[in-house]
N, C-alpha and C. Protein backbone atom coordinates (compact mmCIF):
# COMPACT_ATOMS: atom_id res chain seq x y z
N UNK A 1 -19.55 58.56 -162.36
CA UNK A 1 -20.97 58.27 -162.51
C UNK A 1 -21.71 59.60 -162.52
N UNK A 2 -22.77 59.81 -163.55
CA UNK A 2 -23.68 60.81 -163.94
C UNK A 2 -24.63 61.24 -163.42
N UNK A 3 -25.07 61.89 -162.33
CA UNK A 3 -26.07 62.11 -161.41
C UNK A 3 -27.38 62.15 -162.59
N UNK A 4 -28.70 61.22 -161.95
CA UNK A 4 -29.41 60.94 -162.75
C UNK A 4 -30.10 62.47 -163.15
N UNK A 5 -30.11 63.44 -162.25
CA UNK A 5 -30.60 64.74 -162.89
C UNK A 5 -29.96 65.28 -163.99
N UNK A 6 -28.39 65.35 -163.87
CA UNK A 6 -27.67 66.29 -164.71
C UNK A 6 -27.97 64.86 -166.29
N UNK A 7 -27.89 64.33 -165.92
CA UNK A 7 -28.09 63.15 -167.49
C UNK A 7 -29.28 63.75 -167.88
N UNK A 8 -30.46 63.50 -167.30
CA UNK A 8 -32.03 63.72 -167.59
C UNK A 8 -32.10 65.81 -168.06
N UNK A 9 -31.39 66.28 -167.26
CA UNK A 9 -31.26 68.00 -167.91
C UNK A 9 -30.68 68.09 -169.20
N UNK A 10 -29.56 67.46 -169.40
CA UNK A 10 -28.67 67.48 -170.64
C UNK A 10 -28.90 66.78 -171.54
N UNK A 11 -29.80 65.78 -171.05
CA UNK A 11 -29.64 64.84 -172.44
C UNK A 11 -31.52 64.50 -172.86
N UNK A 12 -32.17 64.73 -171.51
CA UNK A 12 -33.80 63.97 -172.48
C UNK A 12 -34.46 65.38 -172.40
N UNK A 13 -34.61 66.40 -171.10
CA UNK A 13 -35.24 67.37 -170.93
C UNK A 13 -35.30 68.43 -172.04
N UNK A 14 -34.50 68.25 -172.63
CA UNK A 14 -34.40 69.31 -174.10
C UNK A 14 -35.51 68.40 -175.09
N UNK A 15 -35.31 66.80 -175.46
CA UNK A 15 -35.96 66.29 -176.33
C UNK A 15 -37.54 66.62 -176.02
N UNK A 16 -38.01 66.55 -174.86
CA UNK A 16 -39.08 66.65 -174.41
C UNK A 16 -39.38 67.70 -174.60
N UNK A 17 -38.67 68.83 -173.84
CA UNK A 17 -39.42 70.05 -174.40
C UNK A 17 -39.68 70.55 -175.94
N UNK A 18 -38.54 69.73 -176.77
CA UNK A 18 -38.44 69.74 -178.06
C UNK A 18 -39.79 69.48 -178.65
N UNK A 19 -40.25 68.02 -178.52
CA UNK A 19 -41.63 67.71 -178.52
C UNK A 19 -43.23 68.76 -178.02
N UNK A 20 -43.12 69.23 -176.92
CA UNK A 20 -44.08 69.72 -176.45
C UNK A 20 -44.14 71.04 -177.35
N UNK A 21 -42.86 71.71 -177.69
CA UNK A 21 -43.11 73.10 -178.07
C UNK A 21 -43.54 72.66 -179.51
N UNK A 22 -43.03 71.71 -180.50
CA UNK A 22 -43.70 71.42 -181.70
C UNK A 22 -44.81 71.33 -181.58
N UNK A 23 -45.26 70.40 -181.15
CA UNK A 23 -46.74 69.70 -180.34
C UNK A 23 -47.34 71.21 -180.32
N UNK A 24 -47.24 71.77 -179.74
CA UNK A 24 -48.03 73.05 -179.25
C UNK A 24 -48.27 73.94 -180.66
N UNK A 25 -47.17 74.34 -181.43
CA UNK A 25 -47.21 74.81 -182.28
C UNK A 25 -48.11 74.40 -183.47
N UNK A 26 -47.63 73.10 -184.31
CA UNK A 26 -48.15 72.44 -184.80
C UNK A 26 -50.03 72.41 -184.25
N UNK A 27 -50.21 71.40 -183.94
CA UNK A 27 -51.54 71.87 -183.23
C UNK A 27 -52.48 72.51 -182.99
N UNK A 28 -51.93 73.79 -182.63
CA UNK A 28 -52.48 75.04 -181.97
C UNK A 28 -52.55 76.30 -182.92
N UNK A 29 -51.10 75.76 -183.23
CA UNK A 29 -50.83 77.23 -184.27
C UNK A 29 -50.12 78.23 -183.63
N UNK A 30 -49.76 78.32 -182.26
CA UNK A 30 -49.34 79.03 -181.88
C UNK A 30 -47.97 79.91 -182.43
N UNK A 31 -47.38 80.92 -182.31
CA UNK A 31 -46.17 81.19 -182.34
C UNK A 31 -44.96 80.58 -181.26
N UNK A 32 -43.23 80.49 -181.87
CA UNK A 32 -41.86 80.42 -181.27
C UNK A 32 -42.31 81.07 -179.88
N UNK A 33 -42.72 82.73 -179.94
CA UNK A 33 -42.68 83.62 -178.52
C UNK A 33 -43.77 83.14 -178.00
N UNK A 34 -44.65 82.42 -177.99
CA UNK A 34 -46.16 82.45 -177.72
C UNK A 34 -45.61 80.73 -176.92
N UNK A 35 -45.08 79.71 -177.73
CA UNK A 35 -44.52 78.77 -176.68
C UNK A 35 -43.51 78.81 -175.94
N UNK A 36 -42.32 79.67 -176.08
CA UNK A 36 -41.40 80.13 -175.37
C UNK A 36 -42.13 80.58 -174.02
N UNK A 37 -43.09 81.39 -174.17
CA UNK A 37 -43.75 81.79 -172.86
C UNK A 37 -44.23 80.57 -171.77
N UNK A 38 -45.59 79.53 -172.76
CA UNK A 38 -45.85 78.43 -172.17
C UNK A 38 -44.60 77.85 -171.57
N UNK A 39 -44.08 77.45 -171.93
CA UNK A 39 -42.63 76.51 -171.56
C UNK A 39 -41.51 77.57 -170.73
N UNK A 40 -41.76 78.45 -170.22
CA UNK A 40 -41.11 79.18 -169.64
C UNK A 40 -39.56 78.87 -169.98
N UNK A 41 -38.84 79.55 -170.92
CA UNK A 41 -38.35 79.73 -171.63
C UNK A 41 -38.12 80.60 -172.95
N UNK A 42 -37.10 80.71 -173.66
CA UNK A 42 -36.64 81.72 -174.71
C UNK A 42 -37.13 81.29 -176.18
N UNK A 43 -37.42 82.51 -177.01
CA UNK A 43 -37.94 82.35 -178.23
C UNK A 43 -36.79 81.77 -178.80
N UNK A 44 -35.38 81.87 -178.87
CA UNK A 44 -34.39 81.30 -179.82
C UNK A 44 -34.14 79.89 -179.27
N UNK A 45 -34.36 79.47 -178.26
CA UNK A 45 -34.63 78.00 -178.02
C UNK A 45 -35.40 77.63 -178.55
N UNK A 46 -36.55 78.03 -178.60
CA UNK A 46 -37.54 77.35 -179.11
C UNK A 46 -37.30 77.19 -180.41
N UNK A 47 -36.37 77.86 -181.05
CA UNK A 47 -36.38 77.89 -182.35
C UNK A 47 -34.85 77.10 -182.37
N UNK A 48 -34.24 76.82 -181.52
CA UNK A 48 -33.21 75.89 -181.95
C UNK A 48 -34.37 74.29 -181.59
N UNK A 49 -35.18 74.65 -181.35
CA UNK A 49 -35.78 73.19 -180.62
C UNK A 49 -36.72 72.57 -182.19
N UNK A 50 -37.03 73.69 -182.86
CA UNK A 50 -37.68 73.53 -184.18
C UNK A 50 -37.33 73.13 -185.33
N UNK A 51 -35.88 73.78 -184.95
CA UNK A 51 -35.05 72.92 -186.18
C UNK A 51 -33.68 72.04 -185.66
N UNK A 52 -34.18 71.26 -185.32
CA UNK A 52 -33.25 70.07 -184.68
C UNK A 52 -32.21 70.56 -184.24
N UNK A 53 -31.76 71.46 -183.31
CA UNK A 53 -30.32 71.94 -183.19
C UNK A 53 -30.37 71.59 -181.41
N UNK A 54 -31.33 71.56 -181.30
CA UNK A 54 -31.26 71.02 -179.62
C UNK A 54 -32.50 69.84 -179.47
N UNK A 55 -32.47 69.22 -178.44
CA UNK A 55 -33.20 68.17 -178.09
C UNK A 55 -32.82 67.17 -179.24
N UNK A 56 -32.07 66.57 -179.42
CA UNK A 56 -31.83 65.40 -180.43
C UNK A 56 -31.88 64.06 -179.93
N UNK A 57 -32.67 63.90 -178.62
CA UNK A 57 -32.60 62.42 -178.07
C UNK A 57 -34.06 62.60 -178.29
N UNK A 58 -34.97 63.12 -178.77
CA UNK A 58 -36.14 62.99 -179.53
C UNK A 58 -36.80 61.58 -180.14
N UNK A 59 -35.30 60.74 -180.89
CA UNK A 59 -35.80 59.54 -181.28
C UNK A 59 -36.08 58.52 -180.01
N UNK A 60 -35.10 58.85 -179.16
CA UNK A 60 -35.17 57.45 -177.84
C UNK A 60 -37.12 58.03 -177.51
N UNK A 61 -37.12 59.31 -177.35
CA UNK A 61 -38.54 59.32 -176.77
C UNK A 61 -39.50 58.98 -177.93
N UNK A 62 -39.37 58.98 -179.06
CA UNK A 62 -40.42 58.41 -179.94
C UNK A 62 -40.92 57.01 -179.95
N UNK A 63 -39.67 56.38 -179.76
CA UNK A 63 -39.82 55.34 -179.38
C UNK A 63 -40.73 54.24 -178.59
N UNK A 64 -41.43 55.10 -177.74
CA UNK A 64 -42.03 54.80 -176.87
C UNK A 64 -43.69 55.43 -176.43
N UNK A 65 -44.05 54.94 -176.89
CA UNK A 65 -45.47 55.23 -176.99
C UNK A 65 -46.33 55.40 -176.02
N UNK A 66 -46.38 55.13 -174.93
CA UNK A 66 -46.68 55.94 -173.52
C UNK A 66 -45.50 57.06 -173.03
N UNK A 67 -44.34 57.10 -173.63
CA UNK A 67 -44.01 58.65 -173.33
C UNK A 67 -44.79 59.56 -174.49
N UNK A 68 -45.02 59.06 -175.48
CA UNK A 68 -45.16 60.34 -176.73
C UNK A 68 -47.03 60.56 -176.12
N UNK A 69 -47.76 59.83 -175.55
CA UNK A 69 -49.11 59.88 -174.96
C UNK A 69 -48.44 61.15 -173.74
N UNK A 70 -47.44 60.77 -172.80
CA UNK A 70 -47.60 61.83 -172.04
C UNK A 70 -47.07 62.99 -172.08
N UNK A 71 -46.31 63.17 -173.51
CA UNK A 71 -46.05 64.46 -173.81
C UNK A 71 -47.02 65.04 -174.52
N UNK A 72 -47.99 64.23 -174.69
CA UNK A 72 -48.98 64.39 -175.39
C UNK A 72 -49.98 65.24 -174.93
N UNK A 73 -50.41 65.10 -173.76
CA UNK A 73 -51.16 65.23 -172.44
C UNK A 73 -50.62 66.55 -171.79
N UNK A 74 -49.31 66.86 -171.70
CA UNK A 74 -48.80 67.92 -171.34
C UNK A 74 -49.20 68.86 -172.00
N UNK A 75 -48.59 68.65 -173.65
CA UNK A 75 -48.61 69.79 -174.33
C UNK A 75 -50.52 70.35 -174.35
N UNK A 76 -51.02 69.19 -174.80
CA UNK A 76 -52.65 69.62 -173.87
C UNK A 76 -53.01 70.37 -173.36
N UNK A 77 -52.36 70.06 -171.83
CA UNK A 77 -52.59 70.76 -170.31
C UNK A 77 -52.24 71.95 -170.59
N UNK A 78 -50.98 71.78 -170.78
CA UNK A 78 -49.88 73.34 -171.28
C UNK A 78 -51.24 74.53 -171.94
N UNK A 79 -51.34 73.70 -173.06
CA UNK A 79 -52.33 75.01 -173.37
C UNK A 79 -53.91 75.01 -173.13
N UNK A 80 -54.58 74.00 -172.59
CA UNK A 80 -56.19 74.76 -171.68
C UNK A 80 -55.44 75.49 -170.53
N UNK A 81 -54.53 75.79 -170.20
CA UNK A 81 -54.19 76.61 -169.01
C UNK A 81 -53.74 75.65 -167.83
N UNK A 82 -54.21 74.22 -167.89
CA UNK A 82 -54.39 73.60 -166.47
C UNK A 82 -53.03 73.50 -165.91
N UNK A 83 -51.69 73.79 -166.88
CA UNK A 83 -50.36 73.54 -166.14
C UNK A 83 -50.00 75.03 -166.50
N UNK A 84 -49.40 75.88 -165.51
CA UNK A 84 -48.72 77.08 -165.99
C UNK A 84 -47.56 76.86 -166.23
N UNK A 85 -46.78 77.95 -166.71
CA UNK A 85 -45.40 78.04 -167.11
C UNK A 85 -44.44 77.21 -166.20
N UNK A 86 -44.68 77.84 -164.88
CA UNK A 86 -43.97 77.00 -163.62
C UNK A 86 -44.22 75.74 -163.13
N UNK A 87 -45.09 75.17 -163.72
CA UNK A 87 -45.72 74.31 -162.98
C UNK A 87 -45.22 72.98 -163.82
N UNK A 88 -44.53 73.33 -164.97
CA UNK A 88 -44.30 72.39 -166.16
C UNK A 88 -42.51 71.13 -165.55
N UNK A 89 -42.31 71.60 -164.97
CA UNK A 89 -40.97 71.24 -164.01
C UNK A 89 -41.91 69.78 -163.19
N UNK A 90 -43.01 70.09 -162.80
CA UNK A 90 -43.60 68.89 -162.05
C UNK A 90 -43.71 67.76 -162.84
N UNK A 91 -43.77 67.90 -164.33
CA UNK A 91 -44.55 67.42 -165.06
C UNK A 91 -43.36 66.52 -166.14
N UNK A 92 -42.03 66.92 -165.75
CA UNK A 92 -40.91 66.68 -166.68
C UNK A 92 -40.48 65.40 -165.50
N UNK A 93 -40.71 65.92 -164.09
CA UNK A 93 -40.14 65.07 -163.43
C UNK A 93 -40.82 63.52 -163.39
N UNK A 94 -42.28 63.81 -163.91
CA UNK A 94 -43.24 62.27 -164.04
C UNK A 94 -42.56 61.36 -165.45
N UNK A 95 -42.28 62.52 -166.16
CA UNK A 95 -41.44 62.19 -167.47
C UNK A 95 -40.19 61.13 -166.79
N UNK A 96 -39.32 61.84 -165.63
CA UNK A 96 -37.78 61.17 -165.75
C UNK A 96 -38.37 60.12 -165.10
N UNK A 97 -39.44 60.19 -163.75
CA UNK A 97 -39.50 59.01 -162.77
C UNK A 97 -40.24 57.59 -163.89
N UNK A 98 -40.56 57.53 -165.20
CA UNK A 98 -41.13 56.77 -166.05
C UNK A 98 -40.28 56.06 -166.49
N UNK A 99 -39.57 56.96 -167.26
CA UNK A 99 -38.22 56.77 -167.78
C UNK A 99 -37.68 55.63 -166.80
N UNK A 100 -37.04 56.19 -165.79
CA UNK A 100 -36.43 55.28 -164.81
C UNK A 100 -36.56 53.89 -164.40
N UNK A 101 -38.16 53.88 -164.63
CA UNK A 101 -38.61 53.13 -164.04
C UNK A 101 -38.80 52.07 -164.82
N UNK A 102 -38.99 52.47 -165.87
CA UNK A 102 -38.92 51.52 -167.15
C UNK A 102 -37.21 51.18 -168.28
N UNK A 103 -36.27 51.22 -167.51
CA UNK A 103 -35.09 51.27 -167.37
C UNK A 103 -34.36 52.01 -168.85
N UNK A 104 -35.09 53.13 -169.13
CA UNK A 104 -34.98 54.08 -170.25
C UNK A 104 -33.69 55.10 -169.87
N UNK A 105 -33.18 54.88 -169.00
CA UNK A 105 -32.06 55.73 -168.47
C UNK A 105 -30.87 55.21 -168.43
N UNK A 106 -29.67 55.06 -168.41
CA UNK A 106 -28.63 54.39 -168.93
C UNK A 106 -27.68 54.15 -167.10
N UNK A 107 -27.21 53.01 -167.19
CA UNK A 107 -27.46 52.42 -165.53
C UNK A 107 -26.17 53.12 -165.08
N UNK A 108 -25.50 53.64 -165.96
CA UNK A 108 -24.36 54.57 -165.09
C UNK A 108 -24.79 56.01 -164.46
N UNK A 109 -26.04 56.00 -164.63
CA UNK A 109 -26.81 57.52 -163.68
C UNK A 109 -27.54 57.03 -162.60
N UNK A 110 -27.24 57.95 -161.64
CA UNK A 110 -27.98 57.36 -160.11
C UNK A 110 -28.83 58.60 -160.03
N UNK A 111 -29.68 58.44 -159.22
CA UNK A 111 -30.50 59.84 -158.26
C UNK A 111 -29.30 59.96 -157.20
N UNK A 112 -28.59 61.43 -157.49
CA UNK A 112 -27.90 61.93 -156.60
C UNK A 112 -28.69 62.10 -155.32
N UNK A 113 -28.13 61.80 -153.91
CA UNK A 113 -28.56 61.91 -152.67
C UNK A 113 -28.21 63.21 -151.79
């Protein structure tokens, strides 16, 4: 059995950030290094995140239309300043506890104790 973190790191946390750094870009206009920073993280991620080479559980989160509102909201926050770089970890975890809760997580992952 899959500890519900290491599932949610490996398998949605990339899609999400996948989303937010487009989101940001798109949007904003920003640059790869310019959201790499926001998202505390690397410019060549970001750029595997741009062209589908990472985050590919992207569709399960499209799916769902109060997650794509609260990645929505992030990428937002992300850039008026109101979430910093570090602060974006708080904000992934409202992501998994949603997920969860709305049984978007696959029942062979637990919250490791």
């Amino acid at each position: 059995m899959r500890p519900l973190c290491e599932f949610v790191s490996s398998e949605i946390l990339p899609g999400v950030r996948a989303l937010i750094a487009k989101k940001m870009m798109e949007d904003h206009g920003i640059t790869q290094s310019k959201a790499a920073e926001l998202l505390d993280t690397t410019q060549p991620t970001i750029s595997h995140y741009k062209r589908d080479l990472r985050g590919r559980k992207v569709s399960i989160l499209k799916q769902h239309p109060p997650l794509m509102e609260m990645i929505d909201s992030i990428a937002k926050r992300i850039m008026s300043g109101e979430i910093s770089p570090k602060q974006t970890g708080a904000e992934f975890c409202s992501i998994c506890r949603y997920m969860q809760k709305n049984g978007l997580i696959p029942e062979g992952c637990k919250i490791s104790e």
